[in-house]
C-alpha atoms as a PDB file:
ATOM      1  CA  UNK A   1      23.524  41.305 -46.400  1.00  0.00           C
ATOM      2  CA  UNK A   2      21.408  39.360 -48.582  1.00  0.00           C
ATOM      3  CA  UNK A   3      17.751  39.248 -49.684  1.00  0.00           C
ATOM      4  CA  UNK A   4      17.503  35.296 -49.582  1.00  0.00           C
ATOM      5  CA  UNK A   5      19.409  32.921 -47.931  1.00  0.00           C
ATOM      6  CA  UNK A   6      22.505  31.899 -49.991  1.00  0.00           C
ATOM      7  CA  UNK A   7      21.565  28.330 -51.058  1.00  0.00           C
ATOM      8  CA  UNK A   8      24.620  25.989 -50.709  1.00  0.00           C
ATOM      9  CA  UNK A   9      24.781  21.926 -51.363  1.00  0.00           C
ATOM     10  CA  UNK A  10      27.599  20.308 -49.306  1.00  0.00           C
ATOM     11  CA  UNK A  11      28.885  16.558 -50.591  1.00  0.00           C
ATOM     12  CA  UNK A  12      30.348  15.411 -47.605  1.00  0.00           C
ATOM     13  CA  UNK A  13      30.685  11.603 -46.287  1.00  0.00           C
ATOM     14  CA  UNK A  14      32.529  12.952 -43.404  1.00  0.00           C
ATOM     15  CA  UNK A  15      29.962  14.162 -40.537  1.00  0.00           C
ATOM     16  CA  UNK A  16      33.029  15.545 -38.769  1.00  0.00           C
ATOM     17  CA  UNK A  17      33.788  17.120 -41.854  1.00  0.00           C
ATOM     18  CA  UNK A  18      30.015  18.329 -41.902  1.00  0.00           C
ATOM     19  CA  UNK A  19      29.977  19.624 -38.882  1.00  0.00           C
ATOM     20  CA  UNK A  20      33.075  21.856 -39.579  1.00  0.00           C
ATOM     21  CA  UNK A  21      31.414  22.679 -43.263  1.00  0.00           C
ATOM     22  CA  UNK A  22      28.985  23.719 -40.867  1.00  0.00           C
ATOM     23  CA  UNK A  23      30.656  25.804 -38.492  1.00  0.00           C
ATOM     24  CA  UNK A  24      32.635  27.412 -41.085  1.00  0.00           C
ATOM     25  CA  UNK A  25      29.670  28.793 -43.025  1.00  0.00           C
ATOM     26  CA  UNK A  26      27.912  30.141 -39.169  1.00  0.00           C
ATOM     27  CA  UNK A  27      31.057  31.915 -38.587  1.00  0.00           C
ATOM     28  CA  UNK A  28      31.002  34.033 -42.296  1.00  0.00           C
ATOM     29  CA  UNK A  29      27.632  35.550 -40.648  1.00  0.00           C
ATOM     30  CA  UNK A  30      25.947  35.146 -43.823  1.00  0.00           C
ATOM     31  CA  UNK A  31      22.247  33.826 -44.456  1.00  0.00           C
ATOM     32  CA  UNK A  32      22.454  30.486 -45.782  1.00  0.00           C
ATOM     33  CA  UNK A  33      20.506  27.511 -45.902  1.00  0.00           C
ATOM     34  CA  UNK A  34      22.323  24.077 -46.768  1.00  0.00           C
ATOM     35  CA  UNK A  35      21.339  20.669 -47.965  1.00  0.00           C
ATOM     36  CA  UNK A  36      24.404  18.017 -47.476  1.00  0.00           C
ATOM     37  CA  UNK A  37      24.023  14.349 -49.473  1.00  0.00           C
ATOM     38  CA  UNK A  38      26.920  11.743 -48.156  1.00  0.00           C
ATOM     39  CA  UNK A  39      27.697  10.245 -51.177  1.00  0.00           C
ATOM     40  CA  UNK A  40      29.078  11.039 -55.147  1.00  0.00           C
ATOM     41  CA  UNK A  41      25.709   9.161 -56.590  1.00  0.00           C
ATOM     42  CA  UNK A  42      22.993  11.043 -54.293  1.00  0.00           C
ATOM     43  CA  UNK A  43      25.002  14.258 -55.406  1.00  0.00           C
ATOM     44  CA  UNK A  44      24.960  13.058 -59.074  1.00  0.00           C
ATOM     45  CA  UNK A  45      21.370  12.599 -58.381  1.00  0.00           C
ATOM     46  CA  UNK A  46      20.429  15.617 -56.575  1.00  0.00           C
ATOM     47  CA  UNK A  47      22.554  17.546 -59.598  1.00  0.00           C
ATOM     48  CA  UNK A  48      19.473  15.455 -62.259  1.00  0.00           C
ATOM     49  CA  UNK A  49      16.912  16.684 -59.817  1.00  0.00           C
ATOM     50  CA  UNK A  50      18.127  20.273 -60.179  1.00  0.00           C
ATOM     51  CA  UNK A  51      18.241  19.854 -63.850  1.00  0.00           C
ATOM     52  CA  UNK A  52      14.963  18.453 -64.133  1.00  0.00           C
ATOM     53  CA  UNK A  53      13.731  21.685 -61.994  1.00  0.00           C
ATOM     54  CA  UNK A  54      12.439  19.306 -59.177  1.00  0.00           C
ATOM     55  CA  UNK A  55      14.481  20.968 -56.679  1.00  0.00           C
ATOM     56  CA  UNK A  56      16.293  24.621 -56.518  1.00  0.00           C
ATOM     57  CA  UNK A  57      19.766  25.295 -57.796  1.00  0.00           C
ATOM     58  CA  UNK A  58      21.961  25.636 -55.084  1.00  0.00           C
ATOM     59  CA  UNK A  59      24.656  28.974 -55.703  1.00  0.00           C
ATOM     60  CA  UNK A  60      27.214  26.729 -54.666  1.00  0.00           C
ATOM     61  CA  UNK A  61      27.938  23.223 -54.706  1.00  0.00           C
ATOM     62  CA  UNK A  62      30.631  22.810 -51.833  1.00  0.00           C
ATOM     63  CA  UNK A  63      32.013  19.559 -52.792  1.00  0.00           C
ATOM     64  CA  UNK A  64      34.539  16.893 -51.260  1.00  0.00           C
ATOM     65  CA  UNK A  65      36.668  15.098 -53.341  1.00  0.00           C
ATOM     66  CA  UNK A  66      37.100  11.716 -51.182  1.00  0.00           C
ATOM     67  CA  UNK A  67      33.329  10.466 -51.479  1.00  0.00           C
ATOM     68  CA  UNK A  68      32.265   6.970 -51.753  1.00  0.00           C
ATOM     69  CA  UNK A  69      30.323   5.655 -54.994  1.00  0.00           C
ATOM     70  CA  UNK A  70      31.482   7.813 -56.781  1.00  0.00           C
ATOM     71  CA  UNK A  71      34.398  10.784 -56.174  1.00  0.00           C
ATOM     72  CA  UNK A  72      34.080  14.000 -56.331  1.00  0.00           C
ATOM     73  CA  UNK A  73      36.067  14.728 -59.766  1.00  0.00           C
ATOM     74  CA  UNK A  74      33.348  12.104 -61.072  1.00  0.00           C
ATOM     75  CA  UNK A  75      30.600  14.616 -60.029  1.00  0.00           C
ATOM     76  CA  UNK A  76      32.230  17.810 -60.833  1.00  0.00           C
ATOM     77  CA  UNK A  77      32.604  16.298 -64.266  1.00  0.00           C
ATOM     78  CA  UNK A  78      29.253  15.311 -64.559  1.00  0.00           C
ATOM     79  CA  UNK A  79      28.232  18.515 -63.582  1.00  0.00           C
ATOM     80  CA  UNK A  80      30.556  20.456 -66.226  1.00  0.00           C
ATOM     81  CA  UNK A  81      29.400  18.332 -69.286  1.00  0.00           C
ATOM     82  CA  UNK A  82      25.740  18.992 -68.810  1.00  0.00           C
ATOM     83  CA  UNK A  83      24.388  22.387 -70.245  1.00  0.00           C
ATOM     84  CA  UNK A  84      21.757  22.267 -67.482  1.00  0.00           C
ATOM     85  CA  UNK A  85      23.913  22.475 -64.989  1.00  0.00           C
ATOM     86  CA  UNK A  86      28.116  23.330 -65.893  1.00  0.00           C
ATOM     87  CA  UNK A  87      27.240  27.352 -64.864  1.00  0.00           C
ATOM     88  CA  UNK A  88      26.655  25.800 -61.339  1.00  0.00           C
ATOM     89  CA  UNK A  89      29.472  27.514 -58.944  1.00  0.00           C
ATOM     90  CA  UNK A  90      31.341  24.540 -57.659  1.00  0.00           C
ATOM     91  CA  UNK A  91      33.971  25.184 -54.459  1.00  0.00           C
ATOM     92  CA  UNK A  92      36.312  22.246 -54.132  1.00  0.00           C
ATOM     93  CA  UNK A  93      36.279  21.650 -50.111  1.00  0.00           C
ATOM     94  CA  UNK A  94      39.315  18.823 -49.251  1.00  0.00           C
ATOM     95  CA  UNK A  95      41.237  17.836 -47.153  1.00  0.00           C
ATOM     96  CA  UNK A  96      43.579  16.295 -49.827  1.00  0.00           C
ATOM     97  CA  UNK A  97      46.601  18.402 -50.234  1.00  0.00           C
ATOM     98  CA  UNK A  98      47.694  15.867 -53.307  1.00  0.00           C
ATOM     99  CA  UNK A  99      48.871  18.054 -56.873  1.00  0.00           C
ATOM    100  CA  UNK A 100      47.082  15.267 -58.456  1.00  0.00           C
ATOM    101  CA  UNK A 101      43.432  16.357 -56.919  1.00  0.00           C
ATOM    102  CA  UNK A 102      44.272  19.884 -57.341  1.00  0.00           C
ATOM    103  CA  UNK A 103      44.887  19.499 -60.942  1.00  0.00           C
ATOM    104  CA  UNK A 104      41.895  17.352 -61.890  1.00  0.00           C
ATOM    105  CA  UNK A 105      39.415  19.048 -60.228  1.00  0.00           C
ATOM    106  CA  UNK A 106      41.275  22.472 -59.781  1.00  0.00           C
ATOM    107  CA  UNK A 107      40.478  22.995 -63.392  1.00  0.00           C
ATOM    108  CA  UNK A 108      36.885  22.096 -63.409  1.00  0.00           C
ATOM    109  CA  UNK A 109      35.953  23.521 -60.039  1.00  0.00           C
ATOM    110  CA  UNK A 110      35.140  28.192 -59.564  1.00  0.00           C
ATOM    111  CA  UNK A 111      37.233  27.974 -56.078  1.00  0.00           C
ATOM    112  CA  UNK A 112      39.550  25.205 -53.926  1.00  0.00           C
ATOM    113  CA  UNK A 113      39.040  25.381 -50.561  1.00  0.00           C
ATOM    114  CA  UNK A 114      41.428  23.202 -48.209  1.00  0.00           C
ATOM    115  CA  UNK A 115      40.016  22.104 -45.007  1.00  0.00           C
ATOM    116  CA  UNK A 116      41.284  23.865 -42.365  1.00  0.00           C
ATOM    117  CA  UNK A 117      43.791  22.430 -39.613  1.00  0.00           C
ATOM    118  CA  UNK A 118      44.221  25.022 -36.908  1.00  0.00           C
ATOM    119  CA  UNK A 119      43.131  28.139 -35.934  1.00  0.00           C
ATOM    120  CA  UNK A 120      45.026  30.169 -38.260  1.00  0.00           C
ATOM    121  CA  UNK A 121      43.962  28.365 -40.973  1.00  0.00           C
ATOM    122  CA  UNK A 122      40.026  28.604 -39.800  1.00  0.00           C
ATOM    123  CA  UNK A 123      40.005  32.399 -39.406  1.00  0.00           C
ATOM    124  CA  UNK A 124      41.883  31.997 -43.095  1.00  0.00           C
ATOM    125  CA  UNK A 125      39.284  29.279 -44.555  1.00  0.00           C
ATOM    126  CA  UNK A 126      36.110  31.418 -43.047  1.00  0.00           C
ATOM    127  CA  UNK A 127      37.469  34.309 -44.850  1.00  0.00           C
ATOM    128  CA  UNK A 128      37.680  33.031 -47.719  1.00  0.00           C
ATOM    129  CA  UNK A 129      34.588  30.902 -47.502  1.00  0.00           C
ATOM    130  CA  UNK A 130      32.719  34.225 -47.321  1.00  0.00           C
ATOM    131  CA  UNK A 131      34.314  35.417 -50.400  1.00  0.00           C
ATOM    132  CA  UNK A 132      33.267  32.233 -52.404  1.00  0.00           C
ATOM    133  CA  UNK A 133      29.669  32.441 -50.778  1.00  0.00           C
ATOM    134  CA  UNK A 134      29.222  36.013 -51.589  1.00  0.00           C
ATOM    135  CA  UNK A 135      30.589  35.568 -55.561  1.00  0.00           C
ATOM    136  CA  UNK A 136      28.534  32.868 -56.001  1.00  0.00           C
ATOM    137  CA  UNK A 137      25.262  34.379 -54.574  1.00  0.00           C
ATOM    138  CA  UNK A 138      26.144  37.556 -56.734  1.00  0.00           C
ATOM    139  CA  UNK A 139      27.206  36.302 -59.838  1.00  0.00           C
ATOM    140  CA  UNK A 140      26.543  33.916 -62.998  1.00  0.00           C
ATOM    141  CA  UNK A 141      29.467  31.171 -62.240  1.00  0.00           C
ATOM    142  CA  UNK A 142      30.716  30.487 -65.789  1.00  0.00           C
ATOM    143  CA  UNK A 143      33.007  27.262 -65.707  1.00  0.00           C
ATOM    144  CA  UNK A 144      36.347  28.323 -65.744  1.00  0.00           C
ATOM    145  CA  UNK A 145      38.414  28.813 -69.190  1.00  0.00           C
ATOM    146  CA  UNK A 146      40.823  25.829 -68.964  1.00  0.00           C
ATOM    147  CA  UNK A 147      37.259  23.025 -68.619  1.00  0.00           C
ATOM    148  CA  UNK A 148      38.288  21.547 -71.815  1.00  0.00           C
ATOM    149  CA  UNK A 149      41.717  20.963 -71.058  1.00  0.00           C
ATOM    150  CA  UNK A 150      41.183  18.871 -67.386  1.00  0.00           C
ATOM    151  CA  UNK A 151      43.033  15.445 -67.779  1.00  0.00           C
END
């Protein structure tokens, strides 16, 4: 399906969570190879290691927006404002089901991807997981239109 491995970073403090991050990107039967920090400042630090070219951009940043040290909207904002790094393809993956998170980081984020809570909802999630996985592997994320207008 793919020449390399599709190179995702999962922010997750969850190892539940992880696992199913984990389970859901198996099931897609795509090639990828993830790297998973626990935390919003060893994500804001792996995103200055990217920058810096010490390690390889990821295609997507799969990222949680209930992290300790720093939440996820923090790092998907940090991420936008740099030019190094805002044409990184950020998926939202939460739990949180709150208009609130949806609208702060909706904006900012390429895709929002609830977690799933049954097994109608995990066929649903892997299918769409696949679809984020493949875009982002294929294509130049741009941030989305509305960036400037987040509040």
């Amino acid at each position: 399906m793919t020449e390399r491995a599709i190179r995702v970073l999962l922010v997750e403090d969850n190892p539940a969570d992880t696992l199913l991050a984990k389970e859901l990107i198996l099931e897609t039967g795509l090639n990828v190879h993830m790297n998973t920090v626990t935390d919003g400042e060893k994500a804001i630090d792996m995103i200055r290691r990217i920058k810096k070219g010490e390690l390889e951009k990821p295609d997507l940043v799969l990222l949680d927006l209930n992290l300790p040290r720093r939440r996820g909207d923090e790092v998907l904002e940090i991420i936008r404002k740099d030019g190094g790094t805002k044409s990184l393809c950020v998926a939202i993956f939460t739990g949180s089901h709150s208009p609130e998170d949806l609208r702060k980081a909706g904006c900012r984020a390429n895709a929002y991807l609830k977690k799933p809570i049954g097994p109608k909802e995990m066929d649903e999630t892997i299918i769409r997981l696949r679809e984020i996985l493949l875009f982002s592997f294929n294509s130049n994320c741009e941030p989305p239109d509305n960036v400037g207008y987040c509040g």
